[in-house]
Every structure is written in C-alpha cells, then in structure tokens.
N, C-alpha and C. Protein backbone atom coordinates (compact mmCIF):
# COMPACT_ATOMS: atom_id res chain seq x y z
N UNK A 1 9.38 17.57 -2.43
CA UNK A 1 8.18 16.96 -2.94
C UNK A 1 8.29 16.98 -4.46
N UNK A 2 8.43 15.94 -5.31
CA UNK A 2 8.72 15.66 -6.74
C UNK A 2 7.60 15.00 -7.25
N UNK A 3 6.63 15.97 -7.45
CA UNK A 3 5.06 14.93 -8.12
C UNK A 3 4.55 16.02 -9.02
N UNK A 4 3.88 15.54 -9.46
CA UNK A 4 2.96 16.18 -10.49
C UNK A 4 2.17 17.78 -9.34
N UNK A 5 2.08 17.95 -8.08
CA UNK A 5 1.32 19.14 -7.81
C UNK A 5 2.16 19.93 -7.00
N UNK A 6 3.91 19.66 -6.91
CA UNK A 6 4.67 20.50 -6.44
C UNK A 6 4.73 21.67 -6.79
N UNK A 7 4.81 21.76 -8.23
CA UNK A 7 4.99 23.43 -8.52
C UNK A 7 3.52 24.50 -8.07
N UNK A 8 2.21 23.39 -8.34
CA UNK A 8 1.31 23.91 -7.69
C UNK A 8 1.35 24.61 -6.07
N UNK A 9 1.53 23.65 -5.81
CA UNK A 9 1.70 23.37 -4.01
C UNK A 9 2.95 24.95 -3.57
N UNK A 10 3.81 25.03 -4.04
CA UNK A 10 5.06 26.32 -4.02
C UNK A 10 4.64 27.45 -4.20
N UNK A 11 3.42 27.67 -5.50
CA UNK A 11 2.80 28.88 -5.44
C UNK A 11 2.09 29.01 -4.70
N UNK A 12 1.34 28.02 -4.30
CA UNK A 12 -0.04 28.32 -3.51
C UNK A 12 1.09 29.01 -2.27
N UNK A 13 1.81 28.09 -1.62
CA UNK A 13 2.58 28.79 -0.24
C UNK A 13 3.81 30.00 -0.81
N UNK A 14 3.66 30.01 -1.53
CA UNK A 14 4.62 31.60 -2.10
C UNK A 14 3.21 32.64 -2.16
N UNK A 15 1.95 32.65 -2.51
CA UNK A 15 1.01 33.58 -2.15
C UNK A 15 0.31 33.61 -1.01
N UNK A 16 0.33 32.66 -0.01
CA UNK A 16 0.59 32.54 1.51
C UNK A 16 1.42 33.88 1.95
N UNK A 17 2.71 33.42 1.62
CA UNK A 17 3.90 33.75 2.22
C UNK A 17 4.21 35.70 1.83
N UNK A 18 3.49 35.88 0.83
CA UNK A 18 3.39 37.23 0.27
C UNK A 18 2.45 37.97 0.79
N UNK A 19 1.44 37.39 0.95
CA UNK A 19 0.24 38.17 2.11
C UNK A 19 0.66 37.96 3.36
N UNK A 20 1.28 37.19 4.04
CA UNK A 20 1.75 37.06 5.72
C UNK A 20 2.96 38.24 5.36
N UNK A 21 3.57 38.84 4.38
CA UNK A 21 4.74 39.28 4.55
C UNK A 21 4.31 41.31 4.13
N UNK A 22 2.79 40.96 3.14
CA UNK A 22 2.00 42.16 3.30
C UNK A 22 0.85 42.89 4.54
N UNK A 23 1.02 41.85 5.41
CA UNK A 23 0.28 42.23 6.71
C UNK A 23 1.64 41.83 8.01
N UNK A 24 2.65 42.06 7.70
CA UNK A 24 3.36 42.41 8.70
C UNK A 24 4.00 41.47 9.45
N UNK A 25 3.23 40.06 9.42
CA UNK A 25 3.59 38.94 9.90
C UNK A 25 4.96 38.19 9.80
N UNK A 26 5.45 38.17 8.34
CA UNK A 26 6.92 37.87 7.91
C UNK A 26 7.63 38.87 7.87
N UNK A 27 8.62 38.88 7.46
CA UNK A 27 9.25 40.00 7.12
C UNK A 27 10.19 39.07 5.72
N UNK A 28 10.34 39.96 4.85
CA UNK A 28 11.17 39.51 3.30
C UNK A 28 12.36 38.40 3.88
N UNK A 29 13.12 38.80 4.60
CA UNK A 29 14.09 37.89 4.51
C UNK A 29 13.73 36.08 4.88
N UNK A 30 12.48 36.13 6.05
CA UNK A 30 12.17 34.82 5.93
C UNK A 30 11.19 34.24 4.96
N UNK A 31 10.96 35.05 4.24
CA UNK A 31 9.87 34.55 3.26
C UNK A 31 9.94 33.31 2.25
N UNK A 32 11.23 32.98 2.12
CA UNK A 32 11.75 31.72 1.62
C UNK A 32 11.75 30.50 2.38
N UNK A 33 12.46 31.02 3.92
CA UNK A 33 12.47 29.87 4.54
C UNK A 33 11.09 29.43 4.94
N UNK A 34 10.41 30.22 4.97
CA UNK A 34 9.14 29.71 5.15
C UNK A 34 8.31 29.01 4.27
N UNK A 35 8.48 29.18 3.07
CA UNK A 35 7.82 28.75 2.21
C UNK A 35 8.54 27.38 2.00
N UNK A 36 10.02 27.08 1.93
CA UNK A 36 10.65 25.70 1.99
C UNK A 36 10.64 24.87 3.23
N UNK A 37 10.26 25.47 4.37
CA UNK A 37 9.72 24.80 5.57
C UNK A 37 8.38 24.16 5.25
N UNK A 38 7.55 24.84 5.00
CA UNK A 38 6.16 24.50 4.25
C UNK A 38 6.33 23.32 3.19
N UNK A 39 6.74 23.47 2.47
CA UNK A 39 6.93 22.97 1.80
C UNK A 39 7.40 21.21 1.80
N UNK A 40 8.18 21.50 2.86
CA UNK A 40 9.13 20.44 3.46
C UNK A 40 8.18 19.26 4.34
N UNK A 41 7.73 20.56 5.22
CA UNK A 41 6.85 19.78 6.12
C UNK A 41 5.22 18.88 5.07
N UNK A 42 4.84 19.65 4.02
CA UNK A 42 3.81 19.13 3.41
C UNK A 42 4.12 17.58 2.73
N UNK A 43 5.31 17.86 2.45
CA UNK A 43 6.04 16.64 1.13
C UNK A 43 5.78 15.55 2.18
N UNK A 44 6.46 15.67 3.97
CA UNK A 44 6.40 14.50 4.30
C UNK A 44 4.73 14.23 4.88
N UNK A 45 4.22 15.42 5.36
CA UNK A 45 2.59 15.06 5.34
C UNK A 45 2.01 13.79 4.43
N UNK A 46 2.64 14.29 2.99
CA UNK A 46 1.77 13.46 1.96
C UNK A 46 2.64 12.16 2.16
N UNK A 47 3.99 12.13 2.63
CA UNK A 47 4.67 10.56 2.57
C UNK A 47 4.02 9.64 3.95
N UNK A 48 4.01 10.59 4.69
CA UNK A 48 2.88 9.81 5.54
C UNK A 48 2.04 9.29 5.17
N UNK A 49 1.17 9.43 4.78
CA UNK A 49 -0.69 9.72 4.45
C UNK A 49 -0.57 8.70 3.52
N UNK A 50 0.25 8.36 2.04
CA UNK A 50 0.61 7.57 1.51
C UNK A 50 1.58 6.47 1.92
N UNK A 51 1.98 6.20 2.84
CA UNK A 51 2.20 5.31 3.61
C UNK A 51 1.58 4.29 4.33
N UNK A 52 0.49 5.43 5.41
CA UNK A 52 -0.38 4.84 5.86
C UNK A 52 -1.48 4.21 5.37
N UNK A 53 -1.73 5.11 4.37
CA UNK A 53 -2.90 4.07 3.38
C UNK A 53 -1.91 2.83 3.04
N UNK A 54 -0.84 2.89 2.81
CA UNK A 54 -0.39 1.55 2.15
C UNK A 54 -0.77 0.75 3.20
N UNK A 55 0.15 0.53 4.39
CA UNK A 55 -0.18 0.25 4.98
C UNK A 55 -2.09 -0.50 6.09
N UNK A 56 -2.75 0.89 5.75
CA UNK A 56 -4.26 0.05 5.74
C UNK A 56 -4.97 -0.84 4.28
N UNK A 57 -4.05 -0.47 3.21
CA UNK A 57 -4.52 -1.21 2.49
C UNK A 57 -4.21 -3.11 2.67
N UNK A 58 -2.80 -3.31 2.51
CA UNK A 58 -2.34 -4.45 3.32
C UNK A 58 -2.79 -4.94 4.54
N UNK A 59 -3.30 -4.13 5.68
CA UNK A 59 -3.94 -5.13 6.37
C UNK A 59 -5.52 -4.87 6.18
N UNK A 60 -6.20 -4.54 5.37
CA UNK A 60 -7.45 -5.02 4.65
C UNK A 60 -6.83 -5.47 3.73
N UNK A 61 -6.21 -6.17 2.82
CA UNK A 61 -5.80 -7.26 2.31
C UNK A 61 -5.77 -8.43 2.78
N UNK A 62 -5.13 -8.47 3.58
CA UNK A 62 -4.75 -9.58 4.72
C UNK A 62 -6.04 -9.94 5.09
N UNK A 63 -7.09 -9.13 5.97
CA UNK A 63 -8.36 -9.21 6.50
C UNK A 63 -9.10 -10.01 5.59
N UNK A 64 -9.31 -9.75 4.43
CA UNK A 64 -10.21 -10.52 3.17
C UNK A 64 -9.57 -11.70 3.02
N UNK A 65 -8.25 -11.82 2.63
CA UNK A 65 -7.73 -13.27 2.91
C UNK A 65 -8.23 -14.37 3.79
N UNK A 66 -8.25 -13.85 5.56
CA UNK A 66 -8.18 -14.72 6.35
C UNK A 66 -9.90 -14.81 6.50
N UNK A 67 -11.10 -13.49 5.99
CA UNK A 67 -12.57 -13.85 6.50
C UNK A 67 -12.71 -14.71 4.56
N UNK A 68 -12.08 -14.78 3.76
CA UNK A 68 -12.44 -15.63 2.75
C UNK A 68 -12.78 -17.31 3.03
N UNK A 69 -11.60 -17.61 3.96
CA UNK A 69 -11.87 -19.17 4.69
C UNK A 69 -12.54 -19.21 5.42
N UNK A 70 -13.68 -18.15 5.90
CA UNK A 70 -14.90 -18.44 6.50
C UNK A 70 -16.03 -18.29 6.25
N UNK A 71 -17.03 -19.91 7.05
CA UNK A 71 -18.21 -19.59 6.37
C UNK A 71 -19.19 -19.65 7.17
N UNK A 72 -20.49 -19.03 6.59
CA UNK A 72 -21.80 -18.63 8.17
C UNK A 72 -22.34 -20.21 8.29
N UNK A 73 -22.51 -20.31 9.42
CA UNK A 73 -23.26 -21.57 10.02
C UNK A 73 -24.99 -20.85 9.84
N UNK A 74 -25.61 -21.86 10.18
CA UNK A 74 -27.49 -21.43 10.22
C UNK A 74 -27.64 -20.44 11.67
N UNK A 75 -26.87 -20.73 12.66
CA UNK A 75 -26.98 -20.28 13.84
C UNK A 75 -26.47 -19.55 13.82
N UNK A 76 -25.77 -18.55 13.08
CA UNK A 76 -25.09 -17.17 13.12
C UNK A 76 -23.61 -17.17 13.17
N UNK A 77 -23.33 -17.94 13.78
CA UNK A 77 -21.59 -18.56 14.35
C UNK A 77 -20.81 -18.80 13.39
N UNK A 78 -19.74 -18.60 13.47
CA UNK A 78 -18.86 -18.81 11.86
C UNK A 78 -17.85 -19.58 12.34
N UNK A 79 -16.85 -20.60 11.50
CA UNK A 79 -16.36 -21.38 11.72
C UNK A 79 -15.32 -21.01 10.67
N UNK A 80 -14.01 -21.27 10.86
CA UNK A 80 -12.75 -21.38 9.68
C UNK A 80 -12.76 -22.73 8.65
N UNK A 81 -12.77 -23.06 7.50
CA UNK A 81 -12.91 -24.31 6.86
C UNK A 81 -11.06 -24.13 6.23
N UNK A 82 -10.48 -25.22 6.70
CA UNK A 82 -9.38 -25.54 6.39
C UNK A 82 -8.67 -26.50 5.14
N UNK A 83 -8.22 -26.42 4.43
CA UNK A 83 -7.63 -27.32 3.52
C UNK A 83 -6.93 -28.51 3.62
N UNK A 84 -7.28 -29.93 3.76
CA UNK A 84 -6.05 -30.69 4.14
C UNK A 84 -5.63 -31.78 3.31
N UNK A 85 -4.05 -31.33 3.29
CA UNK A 85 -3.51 -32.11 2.50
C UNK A 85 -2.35 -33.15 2.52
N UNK A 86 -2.58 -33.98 1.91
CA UNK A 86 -1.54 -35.31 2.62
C UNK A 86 0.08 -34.89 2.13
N UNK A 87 0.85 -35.02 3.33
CA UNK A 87 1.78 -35.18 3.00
C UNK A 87 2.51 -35.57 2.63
N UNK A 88 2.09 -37.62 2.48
CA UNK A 88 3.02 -38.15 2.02
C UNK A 88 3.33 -37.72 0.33
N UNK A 89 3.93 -38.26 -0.31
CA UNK A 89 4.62 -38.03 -1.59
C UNK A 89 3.69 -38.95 -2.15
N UNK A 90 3.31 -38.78 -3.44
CA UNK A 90 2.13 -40.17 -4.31
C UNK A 90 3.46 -40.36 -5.07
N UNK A 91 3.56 -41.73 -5.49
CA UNK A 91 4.54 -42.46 -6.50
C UNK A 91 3.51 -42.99 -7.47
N UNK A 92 2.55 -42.25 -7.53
CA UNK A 92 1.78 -42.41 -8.83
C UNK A 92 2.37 -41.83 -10.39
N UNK A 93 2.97 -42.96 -10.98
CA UNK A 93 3.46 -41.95 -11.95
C UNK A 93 2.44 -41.27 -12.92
N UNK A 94 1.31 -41.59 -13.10
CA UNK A 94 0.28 -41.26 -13.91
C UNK A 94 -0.07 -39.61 -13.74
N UNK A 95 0.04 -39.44 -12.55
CA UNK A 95 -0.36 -38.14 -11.70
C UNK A 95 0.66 -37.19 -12.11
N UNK A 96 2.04 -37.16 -12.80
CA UNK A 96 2.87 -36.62 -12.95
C UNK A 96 3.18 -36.29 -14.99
N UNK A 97 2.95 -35.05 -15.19
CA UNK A 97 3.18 -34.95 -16.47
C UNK A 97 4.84 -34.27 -16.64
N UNK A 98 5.30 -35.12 -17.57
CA UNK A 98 7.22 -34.69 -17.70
C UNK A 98 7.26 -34.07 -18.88
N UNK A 99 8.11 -32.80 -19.36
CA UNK A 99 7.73 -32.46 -21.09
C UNK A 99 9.51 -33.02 -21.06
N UNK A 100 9.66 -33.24 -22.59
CA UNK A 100 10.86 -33.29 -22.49
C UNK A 100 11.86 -31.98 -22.45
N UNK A 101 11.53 -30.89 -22.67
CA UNK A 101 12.03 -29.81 -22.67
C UNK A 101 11.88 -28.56 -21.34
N UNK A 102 11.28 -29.47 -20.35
CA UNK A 102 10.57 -28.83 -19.30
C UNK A 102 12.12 -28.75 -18.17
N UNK A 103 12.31 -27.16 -17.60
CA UNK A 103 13.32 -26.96 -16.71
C UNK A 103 13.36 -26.81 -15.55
N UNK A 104 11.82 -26.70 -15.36
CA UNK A 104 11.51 -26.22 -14.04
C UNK A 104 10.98 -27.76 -13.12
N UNK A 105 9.55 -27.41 -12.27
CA UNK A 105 8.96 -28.30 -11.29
C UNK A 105 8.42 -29.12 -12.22
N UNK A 106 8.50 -30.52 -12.04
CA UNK A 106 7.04 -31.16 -12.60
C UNK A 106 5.87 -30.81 -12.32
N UNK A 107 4.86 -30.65 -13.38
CA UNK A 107 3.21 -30.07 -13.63
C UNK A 107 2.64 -31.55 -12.79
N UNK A 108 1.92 -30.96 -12.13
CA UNK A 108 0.79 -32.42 -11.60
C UNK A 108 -0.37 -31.89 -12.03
N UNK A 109 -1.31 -33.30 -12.26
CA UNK A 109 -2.36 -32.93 -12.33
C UNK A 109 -3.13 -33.46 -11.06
N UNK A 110 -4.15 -32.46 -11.33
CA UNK A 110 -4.73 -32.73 -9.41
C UNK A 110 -6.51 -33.22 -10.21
C-alpha cells in the first residue's frame, strides 16, 4: 500500500500486533507476518473499494447520459427524444469554412 496513510495504517497494526503479542495471542516471531498480512490484505481492501466506486461512478455516468434524452410527458410517462440526422452529404459549399492553413477536418457551420 503506497499512499499518503501507509505509514499510518503499519503503526496502527504494529500496536495491534504488540497488544495481541502482550496478551498471549501472538507470539514475537509472528508478529511481523502478521502485521504484513494485514497490511497486505488492507492495501487490496482499499484497491477494491476504489475500484468499485470507479466503477459505480461510470455507470452513474452512463445513467445521466442515457435519462438526459428523456423527457416527462403531462401524463407521467416518459418518452426518449432522439436526434435525427441526414445522412446524405450537403454539396453546399457555403456550409463549409476552408482556412488556408487548416490540417485537420473541415469546420462546418451548422
């Protein structure tokens, strides 16, 4: 675990690990492995947990996306409003601004 509350996080389970080892529970020689087991196991706790939020964040992302294209009817009922756009190609040249120094897409104006 490499963050800003690791060294925190090591003492806190190194004074764990010193009272389980002053009431009889550990004994000295595992008192390390225990504390880097702990340790181990917490780091991926938090890679989880930060994962999974990523994860719920993206699909409430997604969610706002897809209820943004909807809108309330008077009767309660909601409907999707769609965008549609022609496919053919316009050979309007007016519609098309060219720079002479331009490398990329032509700019349209809409």
């Amino acid at each position: 675990m490499d963050v800003w509350f690791s060294p925190l996080a090591t003492a806190v389970l190194n004074i764990i690990a010193s009272f389980l080892v002053a009431k009889g529970i550990l004994d000295q020689g595992t008192k390390e492995m225990f504390v880097q087991t702990m340790n181990n196991m917490l780091a991926a706790f938090v890679t989880v947990g930060i994962g999974g939020y990523s994860i719920y964040k993206m699909v409430d992302l997604h969610k706002h996306k897809l209820t943004l294209t909807m809108t309330p009817q008077g009767n309660g009922a909601s409907t999707t409003t769609l965008k549609v756009t022609s496919t053919e190609a316009s050979t309007d040249p007016a519609k098309f601004v060219v720079a002479g120094t331009q490398t990329g897409l032509p700019n349209t104006q809409l």
